[in-house]
C-alpha atoms as a PDB file:
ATOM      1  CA  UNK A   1      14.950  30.338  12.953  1.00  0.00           C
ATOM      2  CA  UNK A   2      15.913  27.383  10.908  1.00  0.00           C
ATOM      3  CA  UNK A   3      13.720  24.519   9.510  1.00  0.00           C
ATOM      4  CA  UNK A   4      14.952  22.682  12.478  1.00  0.00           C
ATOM      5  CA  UNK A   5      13.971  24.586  15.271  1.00  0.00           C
ATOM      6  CA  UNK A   6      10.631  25.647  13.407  1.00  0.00           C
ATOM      7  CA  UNK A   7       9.802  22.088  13.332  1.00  0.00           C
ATOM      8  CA  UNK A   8      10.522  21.329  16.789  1.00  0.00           C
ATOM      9  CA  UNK A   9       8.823  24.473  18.087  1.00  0.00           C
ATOM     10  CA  UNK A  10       5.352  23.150  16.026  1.00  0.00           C
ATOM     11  CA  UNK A  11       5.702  19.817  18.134  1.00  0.00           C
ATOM     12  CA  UNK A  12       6.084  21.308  21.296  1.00  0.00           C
ATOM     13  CA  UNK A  13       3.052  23.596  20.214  1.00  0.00           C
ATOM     14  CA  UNK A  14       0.764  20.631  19.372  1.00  0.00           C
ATOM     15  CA  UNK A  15       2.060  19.161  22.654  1.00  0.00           C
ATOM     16  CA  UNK A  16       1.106  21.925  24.620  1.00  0.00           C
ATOM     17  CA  UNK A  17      -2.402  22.705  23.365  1.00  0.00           C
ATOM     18  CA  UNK A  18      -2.566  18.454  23.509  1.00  0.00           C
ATOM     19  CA  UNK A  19      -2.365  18.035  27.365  1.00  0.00           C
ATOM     20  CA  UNK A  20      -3.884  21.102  28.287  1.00  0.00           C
ATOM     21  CA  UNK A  21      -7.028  20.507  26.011  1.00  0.00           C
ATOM     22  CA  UNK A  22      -7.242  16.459  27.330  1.00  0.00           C
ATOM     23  CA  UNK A  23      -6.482  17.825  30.484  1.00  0.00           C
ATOM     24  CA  UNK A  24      -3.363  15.294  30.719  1.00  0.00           C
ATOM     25  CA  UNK A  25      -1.586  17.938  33.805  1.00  0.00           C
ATOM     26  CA  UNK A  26      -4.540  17.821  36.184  1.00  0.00           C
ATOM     27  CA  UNK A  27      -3.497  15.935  38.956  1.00  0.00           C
ATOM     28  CA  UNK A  28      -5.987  13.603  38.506  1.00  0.00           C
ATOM     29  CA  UNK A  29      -7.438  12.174  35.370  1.00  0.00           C
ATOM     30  CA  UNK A  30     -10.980  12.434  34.366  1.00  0.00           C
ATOM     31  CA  UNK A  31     -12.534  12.969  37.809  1.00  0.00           C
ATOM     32  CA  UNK A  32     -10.913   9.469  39.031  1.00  0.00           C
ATOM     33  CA  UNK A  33      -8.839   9.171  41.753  1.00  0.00           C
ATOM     34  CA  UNK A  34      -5.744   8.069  39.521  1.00  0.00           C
ATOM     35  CA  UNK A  35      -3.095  10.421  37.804  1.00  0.00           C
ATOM     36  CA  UNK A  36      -2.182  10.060  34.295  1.00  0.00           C
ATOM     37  CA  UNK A  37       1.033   7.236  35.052  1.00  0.00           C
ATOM     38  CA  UNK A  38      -1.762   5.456  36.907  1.00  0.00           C
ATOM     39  CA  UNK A  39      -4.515   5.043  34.390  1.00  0.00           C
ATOM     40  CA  UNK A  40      -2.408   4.237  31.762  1.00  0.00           C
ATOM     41  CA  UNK A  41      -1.027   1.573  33.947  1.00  0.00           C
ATOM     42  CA  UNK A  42      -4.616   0.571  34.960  1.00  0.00           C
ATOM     43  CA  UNK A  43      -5.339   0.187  31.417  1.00  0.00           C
ATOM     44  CA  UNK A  44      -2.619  -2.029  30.371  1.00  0.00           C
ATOM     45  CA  UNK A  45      -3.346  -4.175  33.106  1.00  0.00           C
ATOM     46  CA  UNK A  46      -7.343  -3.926  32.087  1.00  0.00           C
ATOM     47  CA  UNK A  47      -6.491  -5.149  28.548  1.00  0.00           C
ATOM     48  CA  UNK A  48      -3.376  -7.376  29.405  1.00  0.00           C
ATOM     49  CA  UNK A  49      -3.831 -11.011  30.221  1.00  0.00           C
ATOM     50  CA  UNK A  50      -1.615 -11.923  33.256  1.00  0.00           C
ATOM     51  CA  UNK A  51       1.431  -9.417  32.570  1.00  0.00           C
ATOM     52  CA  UNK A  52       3.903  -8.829  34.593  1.00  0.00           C
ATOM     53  CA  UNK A  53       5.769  -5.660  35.807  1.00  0.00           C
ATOM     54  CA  UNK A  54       8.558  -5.801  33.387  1.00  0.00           C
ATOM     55  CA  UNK A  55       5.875  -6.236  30.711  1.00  0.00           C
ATOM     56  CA  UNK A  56       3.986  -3.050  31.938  1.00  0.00           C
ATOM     57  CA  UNK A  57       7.166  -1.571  32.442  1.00  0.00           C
ATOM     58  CA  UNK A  58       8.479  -1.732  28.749  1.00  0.00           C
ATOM     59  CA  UNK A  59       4.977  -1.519  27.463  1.00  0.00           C
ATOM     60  CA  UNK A  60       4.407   2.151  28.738  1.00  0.00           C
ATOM     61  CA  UNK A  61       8.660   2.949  29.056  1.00  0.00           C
ATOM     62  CA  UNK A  62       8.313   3.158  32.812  1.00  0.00           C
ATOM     63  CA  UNK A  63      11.283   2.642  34.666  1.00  0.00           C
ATOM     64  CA  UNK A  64      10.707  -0.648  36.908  1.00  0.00           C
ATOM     65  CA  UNK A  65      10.552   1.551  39.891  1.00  0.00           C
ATOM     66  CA  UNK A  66       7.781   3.320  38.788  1.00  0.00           C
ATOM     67  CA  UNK A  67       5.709   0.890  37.868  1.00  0.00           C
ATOM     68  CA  UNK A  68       6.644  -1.484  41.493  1.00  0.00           C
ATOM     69  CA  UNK A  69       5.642   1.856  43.574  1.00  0.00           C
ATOM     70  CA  UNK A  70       2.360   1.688  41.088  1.00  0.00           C
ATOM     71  CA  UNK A  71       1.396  -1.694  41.478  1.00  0.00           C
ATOM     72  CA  UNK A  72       1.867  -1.272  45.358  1.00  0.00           C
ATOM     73  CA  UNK A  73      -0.525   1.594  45.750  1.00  0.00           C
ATOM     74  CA  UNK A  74      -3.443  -0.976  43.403  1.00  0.00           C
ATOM     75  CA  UNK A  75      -2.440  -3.665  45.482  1.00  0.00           C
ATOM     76  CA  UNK A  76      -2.702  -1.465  49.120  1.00  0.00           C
ATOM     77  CA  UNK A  77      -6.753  -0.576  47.472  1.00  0.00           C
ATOM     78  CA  UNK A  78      -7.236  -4.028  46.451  1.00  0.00           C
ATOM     79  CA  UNK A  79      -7.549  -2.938  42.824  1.00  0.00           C
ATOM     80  CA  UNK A  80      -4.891  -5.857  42.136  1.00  0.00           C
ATOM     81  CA  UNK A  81      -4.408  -9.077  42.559  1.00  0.00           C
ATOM     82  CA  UNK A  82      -0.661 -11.326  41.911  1.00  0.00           C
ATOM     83  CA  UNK A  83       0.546 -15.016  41.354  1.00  0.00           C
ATOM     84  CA  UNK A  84       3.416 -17.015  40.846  1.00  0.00           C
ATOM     85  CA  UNK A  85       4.628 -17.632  37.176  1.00  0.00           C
ATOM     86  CA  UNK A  86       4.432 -21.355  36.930  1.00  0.00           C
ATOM     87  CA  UNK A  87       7.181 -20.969  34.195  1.00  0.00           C
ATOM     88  CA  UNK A  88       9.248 -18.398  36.223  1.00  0.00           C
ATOM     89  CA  UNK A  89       9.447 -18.683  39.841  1.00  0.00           C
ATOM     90  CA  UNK A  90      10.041 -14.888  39.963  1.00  0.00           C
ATOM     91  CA  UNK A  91       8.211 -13.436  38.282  1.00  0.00           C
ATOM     92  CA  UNK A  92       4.378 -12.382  39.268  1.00  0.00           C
ATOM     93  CA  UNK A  93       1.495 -12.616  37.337  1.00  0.00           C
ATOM     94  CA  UNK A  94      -0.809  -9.701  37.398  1.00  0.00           C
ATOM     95  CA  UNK A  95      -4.534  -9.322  37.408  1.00  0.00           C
ATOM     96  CA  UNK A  96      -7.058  -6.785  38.403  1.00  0.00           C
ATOM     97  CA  UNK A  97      -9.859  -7.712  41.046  1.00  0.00           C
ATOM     98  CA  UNK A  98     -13.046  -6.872  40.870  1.00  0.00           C
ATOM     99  CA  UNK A  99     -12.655  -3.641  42.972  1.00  0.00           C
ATOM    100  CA  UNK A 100      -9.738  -2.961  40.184  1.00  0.00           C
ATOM    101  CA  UNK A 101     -12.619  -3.820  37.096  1.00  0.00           C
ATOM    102  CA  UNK A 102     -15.029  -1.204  38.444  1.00  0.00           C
ATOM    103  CA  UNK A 103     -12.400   1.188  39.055  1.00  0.00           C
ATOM    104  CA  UNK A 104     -11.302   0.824  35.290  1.00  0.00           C
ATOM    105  CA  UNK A 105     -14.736   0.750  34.055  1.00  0.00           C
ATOM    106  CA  UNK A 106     -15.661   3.967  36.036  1.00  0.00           C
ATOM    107  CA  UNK A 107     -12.194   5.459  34.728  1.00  0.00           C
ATOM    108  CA  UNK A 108     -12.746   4.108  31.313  1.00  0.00           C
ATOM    109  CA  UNK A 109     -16.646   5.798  31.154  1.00  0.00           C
ATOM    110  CA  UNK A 110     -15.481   9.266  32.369  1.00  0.00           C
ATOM    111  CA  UNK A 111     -12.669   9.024  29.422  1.00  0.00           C
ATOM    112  CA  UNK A 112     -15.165   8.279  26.902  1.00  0.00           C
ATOM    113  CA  UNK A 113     -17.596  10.726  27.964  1.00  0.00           C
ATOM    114  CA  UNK A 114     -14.532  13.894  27.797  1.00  0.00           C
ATOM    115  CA  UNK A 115     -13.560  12.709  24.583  1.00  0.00           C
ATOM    116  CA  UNK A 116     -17.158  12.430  23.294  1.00  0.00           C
ATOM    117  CA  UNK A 117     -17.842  15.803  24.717  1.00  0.00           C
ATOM    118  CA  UNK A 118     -14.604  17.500  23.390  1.00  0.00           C
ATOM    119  CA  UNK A 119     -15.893  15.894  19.863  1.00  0.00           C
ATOM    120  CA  UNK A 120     -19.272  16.883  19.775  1.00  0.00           C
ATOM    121  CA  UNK A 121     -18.269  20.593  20.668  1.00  0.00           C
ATOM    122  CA  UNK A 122     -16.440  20.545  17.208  1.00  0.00           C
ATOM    123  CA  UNK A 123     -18.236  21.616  13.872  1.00  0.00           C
ATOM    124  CA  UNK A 124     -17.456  18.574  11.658  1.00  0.00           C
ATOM    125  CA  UNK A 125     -15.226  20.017   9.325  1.00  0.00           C
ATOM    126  CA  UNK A 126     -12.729  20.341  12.440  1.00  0.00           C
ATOM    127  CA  UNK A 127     -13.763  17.287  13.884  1.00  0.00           C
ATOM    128  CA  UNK A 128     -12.773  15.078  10.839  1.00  0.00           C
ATOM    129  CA  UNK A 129      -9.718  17.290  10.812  1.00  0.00           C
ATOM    130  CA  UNK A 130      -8.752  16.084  13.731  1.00  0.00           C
ATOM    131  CA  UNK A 131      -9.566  12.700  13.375  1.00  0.00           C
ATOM    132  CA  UNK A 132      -7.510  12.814  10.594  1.00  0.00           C
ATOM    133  CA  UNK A 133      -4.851  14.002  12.065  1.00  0.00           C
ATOM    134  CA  UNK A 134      -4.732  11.903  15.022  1.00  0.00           C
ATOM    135  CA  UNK A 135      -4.725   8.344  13.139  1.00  0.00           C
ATOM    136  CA  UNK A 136      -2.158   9.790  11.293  1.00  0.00           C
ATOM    137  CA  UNK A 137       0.111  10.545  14.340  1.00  0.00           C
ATOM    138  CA  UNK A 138      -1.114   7.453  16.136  1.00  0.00           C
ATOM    139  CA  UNK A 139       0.507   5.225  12.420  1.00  0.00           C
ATOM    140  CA  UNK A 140       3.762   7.562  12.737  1.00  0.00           C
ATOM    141  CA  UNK A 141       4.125   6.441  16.070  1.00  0.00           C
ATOM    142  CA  UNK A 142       3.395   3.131  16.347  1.00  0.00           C
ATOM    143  CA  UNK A 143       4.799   1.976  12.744  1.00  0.00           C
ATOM    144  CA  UNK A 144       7.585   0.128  12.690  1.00  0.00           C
ATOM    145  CA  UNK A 145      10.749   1.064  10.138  1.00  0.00           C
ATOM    146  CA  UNK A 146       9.882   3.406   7.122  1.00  0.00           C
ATOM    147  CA  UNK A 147       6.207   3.794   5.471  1.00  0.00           C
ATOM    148  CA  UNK A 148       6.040   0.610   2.753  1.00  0.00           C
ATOM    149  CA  UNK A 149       5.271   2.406  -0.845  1.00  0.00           C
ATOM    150  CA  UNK A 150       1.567   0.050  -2.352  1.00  0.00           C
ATOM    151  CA  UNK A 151       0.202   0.393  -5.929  1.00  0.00           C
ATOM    152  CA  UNK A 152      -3.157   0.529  -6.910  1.00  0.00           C
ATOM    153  CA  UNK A 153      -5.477   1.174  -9.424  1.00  0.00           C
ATOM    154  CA  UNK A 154      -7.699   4.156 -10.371  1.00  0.00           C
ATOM    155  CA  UNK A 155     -10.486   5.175  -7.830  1.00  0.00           C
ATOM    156  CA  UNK A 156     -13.483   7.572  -8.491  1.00  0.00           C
ATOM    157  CA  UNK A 157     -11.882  11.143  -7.766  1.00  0.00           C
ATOM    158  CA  UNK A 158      -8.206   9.725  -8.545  1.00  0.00           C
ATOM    159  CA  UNK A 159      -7.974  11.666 -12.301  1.00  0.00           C
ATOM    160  CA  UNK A 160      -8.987  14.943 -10.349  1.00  0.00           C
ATOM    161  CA  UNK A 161      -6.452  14.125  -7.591  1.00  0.00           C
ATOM    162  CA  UNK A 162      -3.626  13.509  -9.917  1.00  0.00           C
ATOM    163  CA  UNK A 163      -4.140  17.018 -11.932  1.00  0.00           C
ATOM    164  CA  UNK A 164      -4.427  18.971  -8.469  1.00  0.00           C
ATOM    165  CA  UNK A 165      -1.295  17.812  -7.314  1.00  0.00           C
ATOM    166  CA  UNK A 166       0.677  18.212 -10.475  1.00  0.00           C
ATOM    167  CA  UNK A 167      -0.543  21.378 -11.035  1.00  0.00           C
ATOM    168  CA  UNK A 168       0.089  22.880  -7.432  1.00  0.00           C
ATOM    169  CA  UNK A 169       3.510  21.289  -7.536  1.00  0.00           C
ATOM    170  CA  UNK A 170       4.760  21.802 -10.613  1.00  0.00           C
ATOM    171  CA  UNK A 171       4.185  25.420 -10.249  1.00  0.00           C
ATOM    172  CA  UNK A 172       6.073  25.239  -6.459  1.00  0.00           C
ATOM    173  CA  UNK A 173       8.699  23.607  -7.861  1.00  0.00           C
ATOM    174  CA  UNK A 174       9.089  25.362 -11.203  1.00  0.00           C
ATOM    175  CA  UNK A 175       6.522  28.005 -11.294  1.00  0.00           C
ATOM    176  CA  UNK A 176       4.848  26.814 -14.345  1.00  0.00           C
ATOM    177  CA  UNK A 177       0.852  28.547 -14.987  1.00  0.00           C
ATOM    178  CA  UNK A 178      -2.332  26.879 -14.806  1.00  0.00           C
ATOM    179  CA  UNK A 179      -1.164  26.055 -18.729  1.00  0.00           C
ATOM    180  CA  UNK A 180       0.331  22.988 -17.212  1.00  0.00           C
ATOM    181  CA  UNK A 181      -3.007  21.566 -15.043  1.00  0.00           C
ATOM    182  CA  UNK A 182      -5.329  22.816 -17.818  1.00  0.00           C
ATOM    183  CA  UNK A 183      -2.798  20.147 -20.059  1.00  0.00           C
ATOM    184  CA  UNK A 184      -2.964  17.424 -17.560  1.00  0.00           C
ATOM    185  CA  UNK A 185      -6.873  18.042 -17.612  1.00  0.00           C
ATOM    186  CA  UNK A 186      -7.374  17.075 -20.795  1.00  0.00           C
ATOM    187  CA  UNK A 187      -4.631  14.561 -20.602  1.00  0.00           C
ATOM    188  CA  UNK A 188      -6.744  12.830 -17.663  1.00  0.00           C
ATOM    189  CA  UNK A 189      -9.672  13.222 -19.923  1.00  0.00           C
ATOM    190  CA  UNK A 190      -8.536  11.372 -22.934  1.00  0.00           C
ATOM    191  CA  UNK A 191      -7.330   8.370 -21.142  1.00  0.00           C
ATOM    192  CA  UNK A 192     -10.374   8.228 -19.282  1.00  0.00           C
ATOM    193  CA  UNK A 193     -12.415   8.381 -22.746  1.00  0.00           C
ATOM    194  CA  UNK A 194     -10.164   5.802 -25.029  1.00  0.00           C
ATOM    195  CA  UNK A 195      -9.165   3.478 -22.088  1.00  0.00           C
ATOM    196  CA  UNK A 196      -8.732   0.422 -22.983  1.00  0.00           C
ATOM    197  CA  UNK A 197      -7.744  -2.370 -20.400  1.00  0.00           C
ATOM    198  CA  UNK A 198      -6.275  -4.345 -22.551  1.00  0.00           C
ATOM    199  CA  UNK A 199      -3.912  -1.949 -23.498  1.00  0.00           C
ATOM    200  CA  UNK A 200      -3.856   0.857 -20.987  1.00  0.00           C
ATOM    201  CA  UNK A 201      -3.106   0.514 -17.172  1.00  0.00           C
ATOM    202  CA  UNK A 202      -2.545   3.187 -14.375  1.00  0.00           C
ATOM    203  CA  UNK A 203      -1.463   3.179 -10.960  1.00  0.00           C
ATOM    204  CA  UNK A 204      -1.499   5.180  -7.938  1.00  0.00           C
ATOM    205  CA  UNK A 205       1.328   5.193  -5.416  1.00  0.00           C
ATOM    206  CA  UNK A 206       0.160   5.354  -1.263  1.00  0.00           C
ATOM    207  CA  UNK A 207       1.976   5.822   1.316  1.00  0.00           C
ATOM    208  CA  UNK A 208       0.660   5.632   5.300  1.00  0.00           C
ATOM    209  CA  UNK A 209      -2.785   5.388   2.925  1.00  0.00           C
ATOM    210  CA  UNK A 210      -2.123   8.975   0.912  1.00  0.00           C
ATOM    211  CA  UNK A 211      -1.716   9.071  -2.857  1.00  0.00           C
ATOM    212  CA  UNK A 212       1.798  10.032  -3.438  1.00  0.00           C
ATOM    213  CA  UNK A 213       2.711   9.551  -7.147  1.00  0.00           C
ATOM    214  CA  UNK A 214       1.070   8.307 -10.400  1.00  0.00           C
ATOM    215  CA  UNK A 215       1.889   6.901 -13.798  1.00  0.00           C
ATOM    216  CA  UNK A 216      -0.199   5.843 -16.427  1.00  0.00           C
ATOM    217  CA  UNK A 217       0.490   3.528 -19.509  1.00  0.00           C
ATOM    218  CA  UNK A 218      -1.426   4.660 -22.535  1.00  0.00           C
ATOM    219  CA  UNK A 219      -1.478   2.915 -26.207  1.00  0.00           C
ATOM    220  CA  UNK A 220      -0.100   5.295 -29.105  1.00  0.00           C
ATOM    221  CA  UNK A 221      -0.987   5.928 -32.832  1.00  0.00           C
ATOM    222  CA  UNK A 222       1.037   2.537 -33.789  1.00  0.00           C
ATOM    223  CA  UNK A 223       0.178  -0.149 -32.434  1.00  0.00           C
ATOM    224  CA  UNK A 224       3.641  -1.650 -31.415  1.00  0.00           C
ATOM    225  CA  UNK A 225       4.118   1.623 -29.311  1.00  0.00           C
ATOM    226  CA  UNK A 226       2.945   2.628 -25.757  1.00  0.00           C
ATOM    227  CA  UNK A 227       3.158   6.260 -23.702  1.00  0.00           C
ATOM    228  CA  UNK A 228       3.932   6.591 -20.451  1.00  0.00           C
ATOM    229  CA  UNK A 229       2.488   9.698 -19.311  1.00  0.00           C
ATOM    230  CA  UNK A 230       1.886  12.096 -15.660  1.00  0.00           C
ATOM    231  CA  UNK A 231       4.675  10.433 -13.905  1.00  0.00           C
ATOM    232  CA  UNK A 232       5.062  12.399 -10.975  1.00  0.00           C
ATOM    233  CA  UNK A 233       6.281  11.524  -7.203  1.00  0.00           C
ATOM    234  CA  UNK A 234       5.261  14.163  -3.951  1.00  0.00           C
ATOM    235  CA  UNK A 235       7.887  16.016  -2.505  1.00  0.00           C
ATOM    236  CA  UNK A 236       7.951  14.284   1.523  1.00  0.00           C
ATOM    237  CA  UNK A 237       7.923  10.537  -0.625  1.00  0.00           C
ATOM    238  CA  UNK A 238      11.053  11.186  -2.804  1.00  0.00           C
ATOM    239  CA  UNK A 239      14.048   8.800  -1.723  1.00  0.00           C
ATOM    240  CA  UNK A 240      11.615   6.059  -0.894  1.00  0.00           C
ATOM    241  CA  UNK A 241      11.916   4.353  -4.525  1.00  0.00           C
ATOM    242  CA  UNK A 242       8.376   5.323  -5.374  1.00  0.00           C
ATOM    243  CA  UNK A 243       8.664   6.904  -8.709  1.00  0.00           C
ATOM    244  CA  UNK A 244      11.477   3.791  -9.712  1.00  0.00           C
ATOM    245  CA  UNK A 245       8.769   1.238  -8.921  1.00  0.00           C
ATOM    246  CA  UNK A 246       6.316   3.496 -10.844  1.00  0.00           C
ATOM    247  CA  UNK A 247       8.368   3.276 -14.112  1.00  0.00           C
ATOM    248  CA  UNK A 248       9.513  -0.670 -13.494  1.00  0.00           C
ATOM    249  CA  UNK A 249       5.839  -1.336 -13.074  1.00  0.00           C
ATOM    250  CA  UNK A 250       4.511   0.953 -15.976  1.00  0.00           C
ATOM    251  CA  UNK A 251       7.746  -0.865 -18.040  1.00  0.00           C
ATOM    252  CA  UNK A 252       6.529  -4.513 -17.016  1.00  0.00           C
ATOM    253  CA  UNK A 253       3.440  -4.099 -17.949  1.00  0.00           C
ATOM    254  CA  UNK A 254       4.226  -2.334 -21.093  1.00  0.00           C
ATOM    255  CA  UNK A 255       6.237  -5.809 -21.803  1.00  0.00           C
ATOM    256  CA  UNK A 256       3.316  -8.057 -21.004  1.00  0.00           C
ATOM    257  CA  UNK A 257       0.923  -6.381 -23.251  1.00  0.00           C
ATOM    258  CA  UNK A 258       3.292  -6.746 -26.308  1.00  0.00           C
ATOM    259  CA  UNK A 259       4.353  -3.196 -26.545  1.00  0.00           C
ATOM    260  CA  UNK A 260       7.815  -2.957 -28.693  1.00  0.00           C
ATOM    261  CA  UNK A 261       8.419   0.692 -27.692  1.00  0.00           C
ATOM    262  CA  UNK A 262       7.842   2.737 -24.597  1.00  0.00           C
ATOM    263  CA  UNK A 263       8.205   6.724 -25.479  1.00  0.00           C
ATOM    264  CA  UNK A 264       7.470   9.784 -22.967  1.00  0.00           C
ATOM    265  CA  UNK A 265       7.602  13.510 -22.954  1.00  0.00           C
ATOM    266  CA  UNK A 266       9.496  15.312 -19.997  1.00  0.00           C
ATOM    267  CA  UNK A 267      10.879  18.783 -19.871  1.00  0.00           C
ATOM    268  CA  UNK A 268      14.835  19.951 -19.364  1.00  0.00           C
ATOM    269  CA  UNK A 269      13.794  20.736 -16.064  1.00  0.00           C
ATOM    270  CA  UNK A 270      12.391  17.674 -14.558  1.00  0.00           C
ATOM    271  CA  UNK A 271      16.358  16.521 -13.807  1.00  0.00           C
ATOM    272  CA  UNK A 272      14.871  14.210 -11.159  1.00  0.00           C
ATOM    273  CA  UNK A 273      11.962  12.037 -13.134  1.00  0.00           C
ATOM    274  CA  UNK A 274      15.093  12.475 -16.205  1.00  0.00           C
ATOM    275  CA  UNK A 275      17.311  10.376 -13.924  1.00  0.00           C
ATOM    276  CA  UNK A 276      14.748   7.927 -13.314  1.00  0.00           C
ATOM    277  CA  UNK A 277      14.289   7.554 -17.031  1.00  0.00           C
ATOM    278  CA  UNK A 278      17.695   6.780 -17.932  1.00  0.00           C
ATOM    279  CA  UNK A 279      18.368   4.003 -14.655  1.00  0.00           C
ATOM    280  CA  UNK A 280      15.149   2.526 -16.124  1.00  0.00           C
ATOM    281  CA  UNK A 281      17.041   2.298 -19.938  1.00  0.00           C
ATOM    282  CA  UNK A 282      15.224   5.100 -21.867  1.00  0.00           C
ATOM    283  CA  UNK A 283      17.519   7.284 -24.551  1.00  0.00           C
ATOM    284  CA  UNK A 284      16.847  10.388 -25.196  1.00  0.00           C
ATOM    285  CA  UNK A 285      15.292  10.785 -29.102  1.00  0.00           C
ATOM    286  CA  UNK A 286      14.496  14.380 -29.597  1.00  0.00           C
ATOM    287  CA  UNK A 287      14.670  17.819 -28.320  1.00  0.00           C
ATOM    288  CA  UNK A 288      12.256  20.819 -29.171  1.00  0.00           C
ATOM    289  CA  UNK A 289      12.807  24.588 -27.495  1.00  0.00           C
ATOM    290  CA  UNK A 290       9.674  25.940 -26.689  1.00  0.00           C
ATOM    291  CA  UNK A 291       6.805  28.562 -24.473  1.00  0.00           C
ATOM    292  CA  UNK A 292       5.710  26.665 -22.000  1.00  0.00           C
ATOM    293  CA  UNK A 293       3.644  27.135 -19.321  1.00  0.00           C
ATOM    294  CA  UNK A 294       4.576  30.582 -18.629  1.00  0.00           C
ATOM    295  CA  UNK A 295       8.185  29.069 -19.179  1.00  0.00           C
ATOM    296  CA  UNK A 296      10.654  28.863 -22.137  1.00  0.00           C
ATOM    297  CA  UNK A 297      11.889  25.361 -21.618  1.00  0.00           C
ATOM    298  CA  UNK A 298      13.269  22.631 -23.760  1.00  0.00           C
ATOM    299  CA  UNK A 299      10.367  19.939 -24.249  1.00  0.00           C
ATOM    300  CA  UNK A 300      12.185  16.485 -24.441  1.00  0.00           C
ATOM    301  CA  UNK A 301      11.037  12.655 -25.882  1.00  0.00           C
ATOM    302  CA  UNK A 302      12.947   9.753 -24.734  1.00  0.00           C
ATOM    303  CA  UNK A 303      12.560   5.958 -25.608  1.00  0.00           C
ATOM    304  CA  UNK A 304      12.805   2.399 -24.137  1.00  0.00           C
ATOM    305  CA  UNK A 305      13.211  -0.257 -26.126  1.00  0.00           C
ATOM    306  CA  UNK A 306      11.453  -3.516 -25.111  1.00  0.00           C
END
C-alpha cells in the first residue's frame, strides 16, 4: 500500500470510529426527534439571524432540495416561522418560533450532556489528546488558503523544544547520535547565559500555532561579527518559505544592530538549509573533514557580508 492509500485509509478510520462514537448513524440524534441533516439545520437556523434557504443551503452544502423538504417538516410542527425579504420579494426570511427555541434548547442540552459524558469518561491525558486534536482538525477545515508562517520570540520551554526537535530530526534525516542534541544543549545553554538583547535575538517559527523552525542571532568574539546558529525548518513546513524568512529576518536584524559580518556553521549534508544560505548571499569560507556525530562529514563555514 502506498503513502496514498495509507493516508486515505487513516481518514476513513478516524471517520468511522468518529460517527459511531458521537453516535452520528442513529437515526435520531441525541434522544431528539431530529436526524443528524435536521439538527444541524436546526442549529444554523438557532444561531442565524433571518437566513434564508439558500443561505442554509450553502452554509451546511445541502442541495436546495434538501433543505426546502427540511424547512417544510419545521414549518408542518410549527418549529418555524417565514417572511418576505423586504429587499427581495422572493426570497423568505427564516426564524424559529418558540416551539422551534425549546426544541433547539432541548436538542442543544442532550448534545452537551453526550459530549460532557463522552469527556469525563476519558483519563485526561486522552482527553487533552483529543482536544488537541480536534481544534486542530476543526483550523484545517475551516482555514482558508495555506497556514500563514508568524515569528516570535523565545518562550519558557522554547530552548528545550528547539534541541528535541533537532535532535530527533537530524538523526531521521541523517542518522546523526545524540552527539548532535548533546551539542545543541550546550549551544542553547550558552546563549541563554551570555544573551544580550542588544546584540542577540531569536525567533521561533509557528504554524496553525506549532513551533516549526528556529534561528537565533548570537554576537561573536569580534565585535563587528555576528553567528547565526540552530537554523532548522520541520519536515510537513518545508516549501512554505519558513526557513527563507528565518534567515532574511536573522539577516535584518543582524544589519540593524551594526553587525559587519554574518558567519554560520552547516554540514555537507544539510543541501537544503545550504541552498537557503547562498539565495540569502552567504559564500562559502572554509571547509574542514571531520567525525561527527556518529558521521564522517565535511563541517562547513560560510559568510554574508553586510
Amino acid at each position: 500500500m502506498d503513502q496514498d492509500e495509507l493516508d486515505i485509509a487513516t481518514l476513513r478510520a478516524f471517520n468511522r470510529a468518529y460517527t459511531i462514537r458521537l453516535g452520528l448513524l442513529n437515526a435520531r440524534l441525541d434522544k431528539s426527534p431530529f436526524t443528524l441533516s435536521e439538527a444541524r439545520v436546526l442549529y444554523e437556523l438557532a444561531h442565524r439571524t433571518d437566513p434564508t434557504a439558500a443561505e442554509l443551503g450553502r452554509a451546511l452544502h445541502l442541495d436546495r432540495a434538501q433543505v426546502s423538504r427540511t424547512l417544510k417538516r419545521f414549518s408542518d410542527r410549527g418549529l418555524l416561522d417565514s417572511r418576505n425579504d423586504p429587499s427581495h420579494g422572493r426570497n423568505q426570511l427564516l426564524s424559529l418560533t418558540a416551539e422551534g427555541r425549546e426544541a433547539f434548547d432541548g436538542l442543544d442540552g442532550n448534545t452537551r450532556a453526550a459530549i460532557g459524558s463522552l469527556l469525563d469518561e476519558l483519563p485526561p491525558l486522552r482527553r487533552h489528546r483529543l482536544l488537541s486534536a480536534a481544534g486542530a482538525i476543526t483550523r484545517i477545515f475551516t482555514d482558508e488558503g495555506a497556514p500563514t508562517v508568524s515569528l516570535r520570540g523565545l518562550r519558557p520551554g522554547d530552548l528545550g523544544l528547539v534541541a528535541a526537535r533537532q535532535g530527533i530530526l537530524y538523526a531521521d534525516e541523517y542518522g546523526w547520535n545524540s552527539d548532535y542534541e548533546a551539542l545543541v544543549a550546550r549551544i542553547l545553554a550558552d546563549i541563554h547565559q551570555s544573551f544580550d538583547p542588544a546584540k542577540d535575538a531569536a525567533w521561533i517559527a509557528e504554524m496553525d500555532d506549532r513551533m516549526v523552525g528556529s534561528i537565533f542571532l548570537v554576537h561573536g568574539d569580534a565585535p563587528e561579527v555576528a553567528k547565526l546558529r540552530l537554523l532548522y525548518v520541520e519536515p510537513d513546513a518545508r516549501g512554505a518559505g519558513v526557513g527563507k524568512r528565518l534567515v532574511a529576518t536573522c539577516i535584518e536584524r543582524a544589519r540593524t544592530v551594526g553587525y559587519k559580518r554574518l558567519d554560520l556553521w552547516t554540514t555537507n549534508m544539510q543541501a537544503v538549509a545550504r541552498s537557503i544560505y547562498k539565495r540569502a548571499g552567504f559564500v562559502l569560507m572554509e571547509e574542514r573533514p571531520g567525525r561527527m556525530f556518529g558521521h564522517d562529514l565535511i563541517g562547513q563555514t560560510w559568510s554574508l557580508a553586510l
